[in-house]
Protein backbone atom coordinates (compact mmCIF):
# COMPACT_ATOMS: atom_id res chain seq x y z
CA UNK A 1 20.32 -20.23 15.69
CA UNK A 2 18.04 -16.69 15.46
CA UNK A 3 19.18 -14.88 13.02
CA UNK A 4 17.57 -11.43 12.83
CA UNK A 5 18.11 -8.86 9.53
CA UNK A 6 17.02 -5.34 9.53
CA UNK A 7 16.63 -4.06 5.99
CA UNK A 8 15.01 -0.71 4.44
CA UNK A 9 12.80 -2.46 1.96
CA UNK A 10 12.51 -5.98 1.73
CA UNK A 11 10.55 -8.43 -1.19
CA UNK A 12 10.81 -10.05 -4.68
CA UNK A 13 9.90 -6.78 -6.26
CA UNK A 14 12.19 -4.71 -4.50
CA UNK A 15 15.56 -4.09 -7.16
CA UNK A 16 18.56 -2.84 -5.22
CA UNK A 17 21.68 -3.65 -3.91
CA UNK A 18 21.76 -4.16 -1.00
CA UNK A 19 17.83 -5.05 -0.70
CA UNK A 20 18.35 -7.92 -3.05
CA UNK A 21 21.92 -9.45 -1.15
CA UNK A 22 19.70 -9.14 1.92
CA UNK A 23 17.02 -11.18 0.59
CA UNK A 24 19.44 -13.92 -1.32
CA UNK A 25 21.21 -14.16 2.07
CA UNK A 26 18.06 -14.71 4.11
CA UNK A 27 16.68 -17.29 1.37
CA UNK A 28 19.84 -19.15 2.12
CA UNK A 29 20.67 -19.27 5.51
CA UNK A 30 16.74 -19.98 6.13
CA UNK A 31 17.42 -23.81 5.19
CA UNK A 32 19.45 -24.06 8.92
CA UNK A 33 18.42 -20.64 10.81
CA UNK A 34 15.61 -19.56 11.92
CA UNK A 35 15.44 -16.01 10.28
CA UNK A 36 13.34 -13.18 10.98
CA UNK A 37 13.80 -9.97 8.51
CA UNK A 38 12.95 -6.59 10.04
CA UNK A 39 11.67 -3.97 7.76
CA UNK A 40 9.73 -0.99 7.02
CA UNK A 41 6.71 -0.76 4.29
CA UNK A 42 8.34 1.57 2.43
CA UNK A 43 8.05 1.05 -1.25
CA UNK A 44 10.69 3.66 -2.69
């Protein structure tokens, strides 16, 4: 399945909330989807 997540921010050294679920939920699912993380460059 194509799973595709559209974030604000997106990386190791972004700290958030919701920045960080969305990058422990795409680490996950990534083992049996095919996941493709949409995002800007924004750094703050």
């Amino acid at each position: 399945m194509k799973i595709g997540i559209v974030i604000q921010r997106y990386g190791a050294e972004v700290l958030g909330g919701s920045e960080q679920l969305c990058r422990l939920l795409a680490e996950r699912l990534c083992e049996h989807h095919d996941i493709e993380v949409l995002t800007t460059c924004a750094r703050d």
